[in-house]
Protein backbone atom coordinates (compact mmCIF):
# COMPACT_ATOMS: atom_id res chain seq x y z
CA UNK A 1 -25.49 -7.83 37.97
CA UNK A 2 -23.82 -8.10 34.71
CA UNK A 3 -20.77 -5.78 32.82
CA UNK A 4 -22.58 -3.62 30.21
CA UNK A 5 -20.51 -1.07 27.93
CA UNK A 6 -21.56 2.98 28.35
CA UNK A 7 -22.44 4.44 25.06
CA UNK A 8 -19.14 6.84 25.85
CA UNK A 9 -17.25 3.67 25.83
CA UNK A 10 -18.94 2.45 22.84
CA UNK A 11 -18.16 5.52 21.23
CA UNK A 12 -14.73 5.87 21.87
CA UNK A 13 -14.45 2.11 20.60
CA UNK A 14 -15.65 2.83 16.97
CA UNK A 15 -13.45 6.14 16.76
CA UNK A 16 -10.45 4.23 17.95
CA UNK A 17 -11.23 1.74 14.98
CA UNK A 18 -11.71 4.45 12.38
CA UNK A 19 -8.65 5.15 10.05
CA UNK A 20 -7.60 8.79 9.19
CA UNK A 21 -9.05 8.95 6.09
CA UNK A 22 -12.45 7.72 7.89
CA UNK A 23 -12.19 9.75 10.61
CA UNK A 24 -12.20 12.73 8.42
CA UNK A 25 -15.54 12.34 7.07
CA UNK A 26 -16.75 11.32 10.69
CA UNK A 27 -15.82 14.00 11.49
CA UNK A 28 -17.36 15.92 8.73
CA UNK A 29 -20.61 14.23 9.40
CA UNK A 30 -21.12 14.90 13.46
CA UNK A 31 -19.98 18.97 12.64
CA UNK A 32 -23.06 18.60 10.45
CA UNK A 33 -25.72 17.19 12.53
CA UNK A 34 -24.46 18.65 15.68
CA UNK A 35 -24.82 22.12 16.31
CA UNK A 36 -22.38 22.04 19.96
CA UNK A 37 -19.47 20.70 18.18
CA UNK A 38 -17.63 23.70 16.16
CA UNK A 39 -13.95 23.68 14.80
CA UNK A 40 -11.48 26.64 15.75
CA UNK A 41 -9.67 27.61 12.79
CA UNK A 42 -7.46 29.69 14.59
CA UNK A 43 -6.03 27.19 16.78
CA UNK A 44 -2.76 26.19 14.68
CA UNK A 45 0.40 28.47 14.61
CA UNK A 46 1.08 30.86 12.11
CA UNK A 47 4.40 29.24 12.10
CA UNK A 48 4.28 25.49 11.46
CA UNK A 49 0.27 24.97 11.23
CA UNK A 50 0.69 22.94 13.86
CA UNK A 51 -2.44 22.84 16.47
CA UNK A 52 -1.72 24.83 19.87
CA UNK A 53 -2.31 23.80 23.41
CA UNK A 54 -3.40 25.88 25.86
CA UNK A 55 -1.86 28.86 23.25
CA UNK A 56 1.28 27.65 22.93
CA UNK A 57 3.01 25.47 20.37
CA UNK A 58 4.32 22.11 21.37
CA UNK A 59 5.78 21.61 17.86
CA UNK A 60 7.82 24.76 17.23
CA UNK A 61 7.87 26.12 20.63
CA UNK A 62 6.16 29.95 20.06
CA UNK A 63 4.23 30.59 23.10
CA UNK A 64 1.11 32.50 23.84
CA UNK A 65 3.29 35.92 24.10
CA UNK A 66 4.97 35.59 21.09
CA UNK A 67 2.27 35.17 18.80
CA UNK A 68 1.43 38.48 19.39
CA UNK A 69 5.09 39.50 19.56
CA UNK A 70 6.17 41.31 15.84
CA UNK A 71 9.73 41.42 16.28
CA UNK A 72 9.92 37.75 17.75
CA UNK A 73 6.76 36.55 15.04
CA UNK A 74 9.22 38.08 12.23
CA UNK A 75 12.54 36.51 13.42
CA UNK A 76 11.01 32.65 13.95
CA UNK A 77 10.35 33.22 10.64
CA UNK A 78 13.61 34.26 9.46
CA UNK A 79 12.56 37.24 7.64
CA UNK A 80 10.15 35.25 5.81
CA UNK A 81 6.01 36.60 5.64
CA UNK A 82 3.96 33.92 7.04
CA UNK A 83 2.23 32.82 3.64
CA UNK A 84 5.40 31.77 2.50
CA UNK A 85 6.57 30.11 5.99
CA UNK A 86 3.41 27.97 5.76
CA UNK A 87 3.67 27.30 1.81
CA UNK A 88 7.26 25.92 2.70
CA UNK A 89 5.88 23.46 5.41
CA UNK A 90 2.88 22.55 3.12
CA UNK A 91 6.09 21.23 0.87
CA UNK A 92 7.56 19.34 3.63
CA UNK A 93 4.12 17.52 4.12
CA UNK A 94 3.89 17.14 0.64
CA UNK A 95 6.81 15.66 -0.11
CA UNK A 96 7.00 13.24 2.79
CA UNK A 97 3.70 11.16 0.10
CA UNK A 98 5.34 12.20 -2.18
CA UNK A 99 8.02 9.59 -1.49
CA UNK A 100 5.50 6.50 -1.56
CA UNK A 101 5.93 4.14 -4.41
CA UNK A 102 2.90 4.73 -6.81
CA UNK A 103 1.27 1.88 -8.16
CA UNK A 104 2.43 1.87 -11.89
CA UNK A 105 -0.03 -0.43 -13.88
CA UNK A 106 0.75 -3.42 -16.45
CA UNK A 107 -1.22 -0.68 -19.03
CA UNK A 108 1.14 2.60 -17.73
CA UNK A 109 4.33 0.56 -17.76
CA UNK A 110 3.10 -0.91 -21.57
CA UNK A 111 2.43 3.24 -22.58
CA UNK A 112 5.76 4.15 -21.11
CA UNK A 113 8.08 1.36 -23.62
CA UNK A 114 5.53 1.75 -26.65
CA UNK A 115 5.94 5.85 -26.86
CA UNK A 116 9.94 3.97 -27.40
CA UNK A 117 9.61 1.38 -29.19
CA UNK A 118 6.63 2.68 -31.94
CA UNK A 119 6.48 5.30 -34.63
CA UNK A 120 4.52 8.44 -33.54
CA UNK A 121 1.82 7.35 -36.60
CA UNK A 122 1.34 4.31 -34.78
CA UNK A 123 1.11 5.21 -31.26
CA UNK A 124 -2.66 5.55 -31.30
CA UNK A 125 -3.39 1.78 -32.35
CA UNK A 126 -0.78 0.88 -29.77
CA UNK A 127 -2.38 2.44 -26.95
CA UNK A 128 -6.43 1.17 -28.58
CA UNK A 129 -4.62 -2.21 -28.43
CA UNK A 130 -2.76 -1.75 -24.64
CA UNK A 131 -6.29 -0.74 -23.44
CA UNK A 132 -7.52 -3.64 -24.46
CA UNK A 133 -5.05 -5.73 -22.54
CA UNK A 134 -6.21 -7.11 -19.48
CA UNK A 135 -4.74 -8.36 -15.62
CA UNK A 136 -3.54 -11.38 -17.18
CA UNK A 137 -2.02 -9.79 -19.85
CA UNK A 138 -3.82 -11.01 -22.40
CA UNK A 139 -6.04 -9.03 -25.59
CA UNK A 140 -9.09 -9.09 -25.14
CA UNK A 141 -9.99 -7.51 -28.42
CA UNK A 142 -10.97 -8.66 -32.25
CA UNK A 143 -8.09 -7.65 -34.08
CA UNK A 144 -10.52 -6.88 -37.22
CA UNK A 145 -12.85 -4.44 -35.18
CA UNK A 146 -9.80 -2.51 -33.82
CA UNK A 147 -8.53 -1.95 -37.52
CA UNK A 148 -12.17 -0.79 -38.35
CA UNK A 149 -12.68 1.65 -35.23
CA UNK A 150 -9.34 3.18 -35.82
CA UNK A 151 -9.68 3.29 -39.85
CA UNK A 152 -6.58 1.34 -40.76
CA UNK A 153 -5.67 -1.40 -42.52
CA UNK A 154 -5.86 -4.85 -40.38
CA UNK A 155 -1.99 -5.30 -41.75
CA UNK A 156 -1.21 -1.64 -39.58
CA UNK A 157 -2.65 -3.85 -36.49
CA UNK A 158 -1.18 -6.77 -36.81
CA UNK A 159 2.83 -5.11 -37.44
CA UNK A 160 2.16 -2.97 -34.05
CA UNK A 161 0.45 -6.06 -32.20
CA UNK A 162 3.51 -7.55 -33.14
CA UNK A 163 5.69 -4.76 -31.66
CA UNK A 164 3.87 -4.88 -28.66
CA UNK A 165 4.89 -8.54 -27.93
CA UNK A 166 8.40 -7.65 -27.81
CA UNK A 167 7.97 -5.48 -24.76
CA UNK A 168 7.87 -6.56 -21.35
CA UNK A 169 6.49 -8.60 -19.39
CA UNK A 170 7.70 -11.29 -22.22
CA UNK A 171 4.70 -12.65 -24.02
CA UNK A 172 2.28 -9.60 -22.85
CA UNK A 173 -0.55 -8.90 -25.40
CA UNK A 174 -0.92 -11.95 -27.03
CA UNK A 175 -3.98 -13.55 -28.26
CA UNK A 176 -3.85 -16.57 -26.43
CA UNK A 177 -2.32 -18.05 -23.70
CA UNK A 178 -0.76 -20.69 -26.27
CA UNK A 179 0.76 -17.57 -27.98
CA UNK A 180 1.83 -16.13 -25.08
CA UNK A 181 4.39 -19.23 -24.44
CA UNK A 182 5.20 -19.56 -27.63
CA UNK A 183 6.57 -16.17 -27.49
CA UNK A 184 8.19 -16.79 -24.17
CA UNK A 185 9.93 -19.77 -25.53
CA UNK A 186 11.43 -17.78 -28.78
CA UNK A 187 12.46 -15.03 -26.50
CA UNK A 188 14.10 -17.01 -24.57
CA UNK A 189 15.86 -19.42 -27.69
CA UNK A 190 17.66 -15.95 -28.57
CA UNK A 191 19.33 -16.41 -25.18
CA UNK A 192 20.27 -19.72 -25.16
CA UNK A 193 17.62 -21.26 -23.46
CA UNK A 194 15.72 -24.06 -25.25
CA UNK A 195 14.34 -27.76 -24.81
CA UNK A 196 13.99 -30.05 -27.90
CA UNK A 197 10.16 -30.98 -27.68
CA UNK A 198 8.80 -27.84 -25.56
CA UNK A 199 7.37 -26.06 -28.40
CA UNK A 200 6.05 -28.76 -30.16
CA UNK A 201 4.73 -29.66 -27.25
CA UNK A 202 2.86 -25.95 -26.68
CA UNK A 203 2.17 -26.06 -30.70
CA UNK A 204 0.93 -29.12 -31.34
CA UNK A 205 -0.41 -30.77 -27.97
CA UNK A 206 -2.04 -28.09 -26.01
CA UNK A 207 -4.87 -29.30 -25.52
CA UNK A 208 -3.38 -32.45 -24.04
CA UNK A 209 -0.74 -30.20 -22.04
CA UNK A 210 -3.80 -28.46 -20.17
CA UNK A 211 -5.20 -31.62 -19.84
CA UNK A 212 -1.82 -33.42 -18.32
CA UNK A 213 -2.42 -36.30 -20.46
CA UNK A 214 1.15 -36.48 -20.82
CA UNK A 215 1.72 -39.99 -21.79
CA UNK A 216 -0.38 -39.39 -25.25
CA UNK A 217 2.00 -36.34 -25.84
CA UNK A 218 4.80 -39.12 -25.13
CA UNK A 219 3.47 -41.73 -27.83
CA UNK A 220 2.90 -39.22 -30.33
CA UNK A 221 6.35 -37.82 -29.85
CA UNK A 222 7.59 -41.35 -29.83
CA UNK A 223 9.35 -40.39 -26.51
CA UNK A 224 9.60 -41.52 -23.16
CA UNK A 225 7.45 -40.46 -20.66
CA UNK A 226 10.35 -39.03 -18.53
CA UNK A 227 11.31 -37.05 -21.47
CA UNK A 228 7.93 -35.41 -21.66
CA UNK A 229 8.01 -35.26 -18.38
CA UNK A 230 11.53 -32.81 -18.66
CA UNK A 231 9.99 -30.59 -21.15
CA UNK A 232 6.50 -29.78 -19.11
CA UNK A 233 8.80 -28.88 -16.11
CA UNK A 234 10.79 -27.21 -18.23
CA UNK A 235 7.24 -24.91 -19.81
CA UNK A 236 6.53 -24.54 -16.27
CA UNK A 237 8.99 -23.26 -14.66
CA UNK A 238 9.77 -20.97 -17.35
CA UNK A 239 6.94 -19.82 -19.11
CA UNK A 240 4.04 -18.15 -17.55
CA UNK A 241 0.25 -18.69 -19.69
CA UNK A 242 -0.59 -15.23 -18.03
CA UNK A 243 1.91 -12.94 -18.82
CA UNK A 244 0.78 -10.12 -16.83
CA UNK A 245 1.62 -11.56 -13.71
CA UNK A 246 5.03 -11.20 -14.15
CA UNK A 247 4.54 -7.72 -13.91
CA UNK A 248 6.08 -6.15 -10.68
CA UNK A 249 6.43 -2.61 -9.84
CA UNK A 250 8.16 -3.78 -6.57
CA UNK A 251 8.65 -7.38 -4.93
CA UNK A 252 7.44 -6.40 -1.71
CA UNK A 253 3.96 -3.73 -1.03
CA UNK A 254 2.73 -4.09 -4.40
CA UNK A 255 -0.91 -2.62 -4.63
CA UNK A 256 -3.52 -4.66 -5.81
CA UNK A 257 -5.00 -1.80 -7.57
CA UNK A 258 -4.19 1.61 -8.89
CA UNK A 259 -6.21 3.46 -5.99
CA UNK A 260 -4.37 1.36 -2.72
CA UNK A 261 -2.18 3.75 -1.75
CA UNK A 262 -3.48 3.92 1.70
CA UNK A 263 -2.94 7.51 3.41
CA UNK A 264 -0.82 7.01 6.78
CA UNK A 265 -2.22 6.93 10.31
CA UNK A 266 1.09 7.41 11.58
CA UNK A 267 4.55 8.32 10.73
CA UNK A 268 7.86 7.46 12.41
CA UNK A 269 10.68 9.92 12.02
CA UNK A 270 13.79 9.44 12.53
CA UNK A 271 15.53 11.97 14.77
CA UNK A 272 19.00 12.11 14.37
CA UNK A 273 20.07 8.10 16.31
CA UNK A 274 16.44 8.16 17.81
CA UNK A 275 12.28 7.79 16.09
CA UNK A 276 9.57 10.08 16.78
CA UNK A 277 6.12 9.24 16.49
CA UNK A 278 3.16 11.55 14.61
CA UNK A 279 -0.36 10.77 14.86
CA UNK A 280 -1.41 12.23 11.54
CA UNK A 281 -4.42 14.09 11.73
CA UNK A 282 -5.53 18.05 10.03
CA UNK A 283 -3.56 20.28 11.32
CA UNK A 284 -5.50 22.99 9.97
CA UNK A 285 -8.18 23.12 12.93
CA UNK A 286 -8.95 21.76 16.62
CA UNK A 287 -12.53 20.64 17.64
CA UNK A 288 -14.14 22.32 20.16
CA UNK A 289 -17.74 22.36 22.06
CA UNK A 290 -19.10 25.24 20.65
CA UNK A 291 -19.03 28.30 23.58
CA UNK A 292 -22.58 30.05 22.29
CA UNK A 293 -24.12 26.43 22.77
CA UNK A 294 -23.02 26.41 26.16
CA UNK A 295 -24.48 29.85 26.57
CA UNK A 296 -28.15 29.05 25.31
CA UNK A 297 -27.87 25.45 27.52
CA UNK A 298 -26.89 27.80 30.36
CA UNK A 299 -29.87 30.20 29.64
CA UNK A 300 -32.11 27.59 29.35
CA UNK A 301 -31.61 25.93 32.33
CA UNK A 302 -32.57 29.24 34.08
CA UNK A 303 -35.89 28.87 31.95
CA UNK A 304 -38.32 26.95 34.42
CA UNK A 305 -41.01 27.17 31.87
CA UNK A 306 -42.52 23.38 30.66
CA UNK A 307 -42.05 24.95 27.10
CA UNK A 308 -38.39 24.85 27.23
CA UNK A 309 -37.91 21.26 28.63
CA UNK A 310 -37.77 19.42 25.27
CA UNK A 311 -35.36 22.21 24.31
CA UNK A 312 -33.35 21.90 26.97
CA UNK A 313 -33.07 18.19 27.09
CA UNK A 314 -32.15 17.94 23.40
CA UNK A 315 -29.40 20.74 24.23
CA UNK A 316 -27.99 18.11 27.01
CA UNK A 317 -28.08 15.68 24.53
CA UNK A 318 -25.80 17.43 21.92
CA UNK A 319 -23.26 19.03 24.59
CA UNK A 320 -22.21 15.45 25.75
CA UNK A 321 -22.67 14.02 22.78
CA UNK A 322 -19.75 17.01 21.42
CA UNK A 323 -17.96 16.44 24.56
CA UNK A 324 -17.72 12.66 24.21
CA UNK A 325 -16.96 12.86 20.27
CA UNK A 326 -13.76 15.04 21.09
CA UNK A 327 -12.77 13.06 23.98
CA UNK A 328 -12.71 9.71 21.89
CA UNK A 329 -10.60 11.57 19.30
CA UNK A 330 -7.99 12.21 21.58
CA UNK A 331 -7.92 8.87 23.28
CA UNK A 332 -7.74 7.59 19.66
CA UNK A 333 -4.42 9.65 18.93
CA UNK A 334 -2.91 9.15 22.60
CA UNK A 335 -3.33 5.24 22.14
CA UNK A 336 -2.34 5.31 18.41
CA UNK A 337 0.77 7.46 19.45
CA UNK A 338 1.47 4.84 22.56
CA UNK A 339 0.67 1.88 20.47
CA UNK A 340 3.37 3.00 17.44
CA UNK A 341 6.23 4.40 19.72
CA UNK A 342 6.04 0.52 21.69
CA UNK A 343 6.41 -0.69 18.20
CA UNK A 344 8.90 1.21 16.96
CA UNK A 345 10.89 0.41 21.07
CA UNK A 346 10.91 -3.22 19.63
CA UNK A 347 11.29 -2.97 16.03
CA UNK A 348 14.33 -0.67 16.08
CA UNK A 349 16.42 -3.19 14.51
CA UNK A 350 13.95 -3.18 11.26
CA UNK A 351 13.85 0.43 11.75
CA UNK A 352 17.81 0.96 11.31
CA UNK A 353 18.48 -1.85 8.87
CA UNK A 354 15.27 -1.71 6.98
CA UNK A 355 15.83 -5.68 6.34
CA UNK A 356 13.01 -7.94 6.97
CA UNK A 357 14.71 -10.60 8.56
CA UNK A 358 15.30 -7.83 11.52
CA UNK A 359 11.81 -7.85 12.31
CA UNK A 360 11.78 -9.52 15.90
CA UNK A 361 8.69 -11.76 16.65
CA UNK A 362 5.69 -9.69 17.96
CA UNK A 363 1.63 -10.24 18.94
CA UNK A 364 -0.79 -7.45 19.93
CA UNK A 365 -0.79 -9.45 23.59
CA UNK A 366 3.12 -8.29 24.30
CA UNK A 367 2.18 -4.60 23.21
CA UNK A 368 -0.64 -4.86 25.74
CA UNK A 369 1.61 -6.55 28.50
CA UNK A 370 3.79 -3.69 27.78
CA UNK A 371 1.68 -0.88 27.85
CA UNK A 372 -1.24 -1.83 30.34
CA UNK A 373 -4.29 -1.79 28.14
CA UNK A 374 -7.09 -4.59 27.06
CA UNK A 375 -5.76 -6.59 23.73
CA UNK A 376 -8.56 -5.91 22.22
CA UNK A 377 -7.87 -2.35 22.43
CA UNK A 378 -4.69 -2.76 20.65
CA UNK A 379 -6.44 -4.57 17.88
CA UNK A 380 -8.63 -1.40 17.44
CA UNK A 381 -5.89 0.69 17.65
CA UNK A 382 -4.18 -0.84 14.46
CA UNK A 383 -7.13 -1.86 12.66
CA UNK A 384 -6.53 -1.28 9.08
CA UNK A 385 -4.30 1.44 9.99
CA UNK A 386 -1.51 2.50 8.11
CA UNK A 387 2.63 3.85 9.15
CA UNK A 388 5.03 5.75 7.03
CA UNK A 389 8.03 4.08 7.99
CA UNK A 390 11.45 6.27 7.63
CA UNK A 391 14.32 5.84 5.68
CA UNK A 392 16.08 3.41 4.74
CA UNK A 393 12.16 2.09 3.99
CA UNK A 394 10.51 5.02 2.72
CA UNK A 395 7.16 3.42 2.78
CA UNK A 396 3.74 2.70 3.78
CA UNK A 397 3.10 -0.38 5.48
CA UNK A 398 0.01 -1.61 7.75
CA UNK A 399 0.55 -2.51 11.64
CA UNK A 400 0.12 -6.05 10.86
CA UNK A 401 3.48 -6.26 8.83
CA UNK A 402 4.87 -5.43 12.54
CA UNK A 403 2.63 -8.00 14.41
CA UNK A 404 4.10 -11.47 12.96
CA UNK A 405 4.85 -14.04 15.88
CA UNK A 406 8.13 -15.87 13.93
CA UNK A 407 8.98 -15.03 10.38
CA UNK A 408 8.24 -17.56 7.53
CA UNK A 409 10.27 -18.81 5.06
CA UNK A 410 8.19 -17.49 2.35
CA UNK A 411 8.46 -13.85 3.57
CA UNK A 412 11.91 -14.18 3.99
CA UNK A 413 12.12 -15.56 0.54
CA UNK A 414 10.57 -12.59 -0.68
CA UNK A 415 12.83 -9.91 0.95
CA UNK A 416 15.89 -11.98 -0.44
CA UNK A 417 14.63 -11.71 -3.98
CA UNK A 418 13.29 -8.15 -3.13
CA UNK A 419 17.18 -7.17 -2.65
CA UNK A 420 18.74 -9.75 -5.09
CA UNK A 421 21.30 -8.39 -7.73
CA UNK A 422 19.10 -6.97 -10.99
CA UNK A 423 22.13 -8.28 -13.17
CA UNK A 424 22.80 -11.94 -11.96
CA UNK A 425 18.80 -13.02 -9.76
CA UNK A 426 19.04 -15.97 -7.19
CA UNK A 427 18.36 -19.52 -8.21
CA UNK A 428 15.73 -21.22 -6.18
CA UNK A 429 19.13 -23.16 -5.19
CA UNK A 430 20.98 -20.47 -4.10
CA UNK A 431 17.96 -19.08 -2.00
CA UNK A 432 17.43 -22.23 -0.62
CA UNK A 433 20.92 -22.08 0.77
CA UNK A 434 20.73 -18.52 2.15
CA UNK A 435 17.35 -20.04 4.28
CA UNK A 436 19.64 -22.61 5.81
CA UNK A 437 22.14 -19.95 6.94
CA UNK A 438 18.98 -18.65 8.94
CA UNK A 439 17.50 -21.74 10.45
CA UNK A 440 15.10 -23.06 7.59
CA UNK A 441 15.78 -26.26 5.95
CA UNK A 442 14.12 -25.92 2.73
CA UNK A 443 14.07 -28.20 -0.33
CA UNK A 444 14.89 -26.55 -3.66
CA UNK A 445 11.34 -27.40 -5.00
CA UNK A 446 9.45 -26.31 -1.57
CA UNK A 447 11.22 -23.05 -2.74
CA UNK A 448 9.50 -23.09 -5.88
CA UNK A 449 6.74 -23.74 -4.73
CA UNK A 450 6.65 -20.65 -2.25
CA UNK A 451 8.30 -18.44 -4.87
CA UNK A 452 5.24 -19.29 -7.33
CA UNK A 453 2.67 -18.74 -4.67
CA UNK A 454 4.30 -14.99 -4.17
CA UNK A 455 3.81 -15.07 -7.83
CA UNK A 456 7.61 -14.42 -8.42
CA UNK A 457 8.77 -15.37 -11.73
CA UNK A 458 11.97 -17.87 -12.27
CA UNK A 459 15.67 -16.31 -12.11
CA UNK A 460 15.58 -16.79 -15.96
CA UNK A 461 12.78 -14.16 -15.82
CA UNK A 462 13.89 -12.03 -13.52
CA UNK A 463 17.44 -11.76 -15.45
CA UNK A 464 15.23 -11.18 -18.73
CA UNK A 465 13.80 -7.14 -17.23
């Protein structure tokens, strides 16, 4: 004998695994290739569109007798008709997206200073040139062709090219990656920050800069090595070749692409000093087996002829097949809903504070110690699943940002700068002393070094935006 998995089990595995967004069109697809599974529109209350059970409303409270109750209907409403009672809670759901960071781009955020900083005339070969700019933010476009497709003089391009490399990110636009520091390094000469040989250096040596042949730069300079040696630390911790990637929206979450915003699979409320948990799914209709297909199985079973076996089989087929589809959706919101409230049981400190740092140590094997289920179920559960997590966070995050076993110093360097002052930015120094204060002894260049592989720009550049 050996342990095989039902198809019901298998079933219910690959709906558990599905987000909301995928479940949707799952759903979509099984209402249209089987005829026993029907939806009930009817089944949400006229209140809150919220879905009923068993005719009453678990949200709101309206039971069975009140829905057809006028005088009680009219006063739950408070005098208001129902379309505009459900308008007002399509708001609410609205709104609560709404509140999710959208993914500004390097291009949107370059639109937004230009329509500022450039003449109306010129604001069409700005935004020809800011299309042109790509993740790196570089141009990647001949400056001749662009004064031909637009019908202006190449002198028109060049002044608003120009214009365009005083916005930020510093150095965005440019030609080159040599230009691109170069313009870095003037920006930051008008505040007081310069080194004698960098710009020769970036001018005159590049290629030998990319090459870190650093000792020819130091005989030609008629230097010493060390002195070289200064300068390039200087260009690199600094400067940036690719402009564009010291364009944040936001330190922490940042999408990796305009269409990331990931739709929540479940959102934690906060109620009043306590969280409540929704499973989001469409409120706007329940999933039923359909009661006329249980009518013509029923009739056909009383069929004995050999004509209606095939019939009837394939009727048997689609019932359980309805029958297990629904059943696996609601074991996929009852686990999701136990899964989230165990989280948010031991996250509460996050939950309060919204801090990183609060986030207590936490693996998918505790949750299912804790709540008596298979780990591997768990790791269905929050497969590529999204939360809404409430104020003071106000954002969507992923379950794995919960499931961490001990927090590293990089992601605790990352909230610090996330919250840093916008006027007067951490050193790598001073953050390196805040991560002693919390158990991490960490050198001032392993700091770096993490801050750079978050692809956070220096204090210098942080204090330039």
């Amino acid at each position: 004998m050996r342990q095989k998995m039902g198809a019901k089990l298998i079933a219910a595995g690959t709906i558990l695994e599905m987000s909301s967004v995928e479940l949707q069109s799952r759903i979509s697809e099984e209402l249209a290739t089987n005829p026993a599974l029907e939806i009930l529109e009817d089944m949400v209350c006229p209140v809150c569109r919220h879905p009923l059970r068993d005719g009453d409303c678990p949200n709101c409270g309206l039971s069975r007798a009140e829905r057809y109750n006028p005088e009680v209907w009219l006063a739950t409403l408070d005098d208001r008709p129902p379309a505009q009672q459900a308008e007002t809670v399509d708001q609410e759901r609205e709104d609560l997206y709404s509140r999710v960071e959208f993914p500004m781009t390097l291009r949107e955020h370059l639109r937004l200073q230009a329509r500022i900083a450039v003449s109306k005339s010129d604001y069409r070969i700005a935004e020809y040139l800011i299309d042109n700019v790509d993740e790196k933010g570089l141009l990647d476009c001949d400056l001749d062709e662009v004064a031909g497709v637009l019908g202006v003089d190449r002198s028109c391009v060049d002044r608003v090219l120009q214009m365009l490399q005083s916005l930020d990110p510093p150095g965005v636009a440019s030609t080159s990656s040599q230009q691109g520091l170069l313009i870095q390094l003037a920006q930051l000469a008008d505040q007081g920050i310069t080194d004698q040989h960098a710009e020769t250096i970036i001018k005159d040596h590049w290629r030998d800069l990319a090459d870190h042949t650093y000792s020819k730069i130091a005989k030609a300079l008629r230097v010493a090595p060390e002195v070289v040696d200064k300068s390039v630390e200087f260009i690199r911790h600094n400067l940036d070749p690719y402009p564009g990637r010291q364009f944040r929206v936001s330190w922490q979450n940042r999408p990796r692409s305009a269409d990331a915003i990931q739709r929540p699979d479940a959102i934690i409320r906060r109620q009043g000093a306590d969280y409540a948990v929704e499973v989001v799914e469409s409120p706007d209709f329940v999933l039923r087996v359909s009661e006329s297909y249980r009518r013509l199985h029923k009739m056909l079973m009383r069929q004995s002829g050999s004509d209606s076996q095939g019939t009837w089989r394939q009727a048997i087929d689609q019932l359980r097949r309805a029958d297990w589809f629904i059943q696996s959706i609601r074991m996929r919101r009852r686990t999701l809903q136990e899964v989230t409230e165990a989280v948010v049981e031991i996250q509460r400190p996050f939950l309060d504070t919204g801090l990183q740092e609060k986030l207590r140590p936490l693996t998918r094997a505790k949750v299912s110690q804790a709540l008596d289920k298979h780990e591997s179920t768990i790791s269905r559960a929050t497969a590529n699943k999204y939360v809404f997590l409430p104020s003071p966070s106000n954002r969507v995050v992923g379950f794995d940002f919960f499931f961490k076993p001990s927090l590293s110093p990089k992601s605790i360097i990352e909230d610090i700068i996330r919250r840093e002052s916008a006027e007067r930015p951490l050193t790598d120094m001073q953050i390196g002393q805040l991560l002693a204060t919390r158990g991490f002894s960490v050198a001032r260049r392993t700091v770096a070094k993490y801050r750079l592989a978050l692809r956070i720009p220096s204090s210098e550049q942080r204090g330039r935006r």
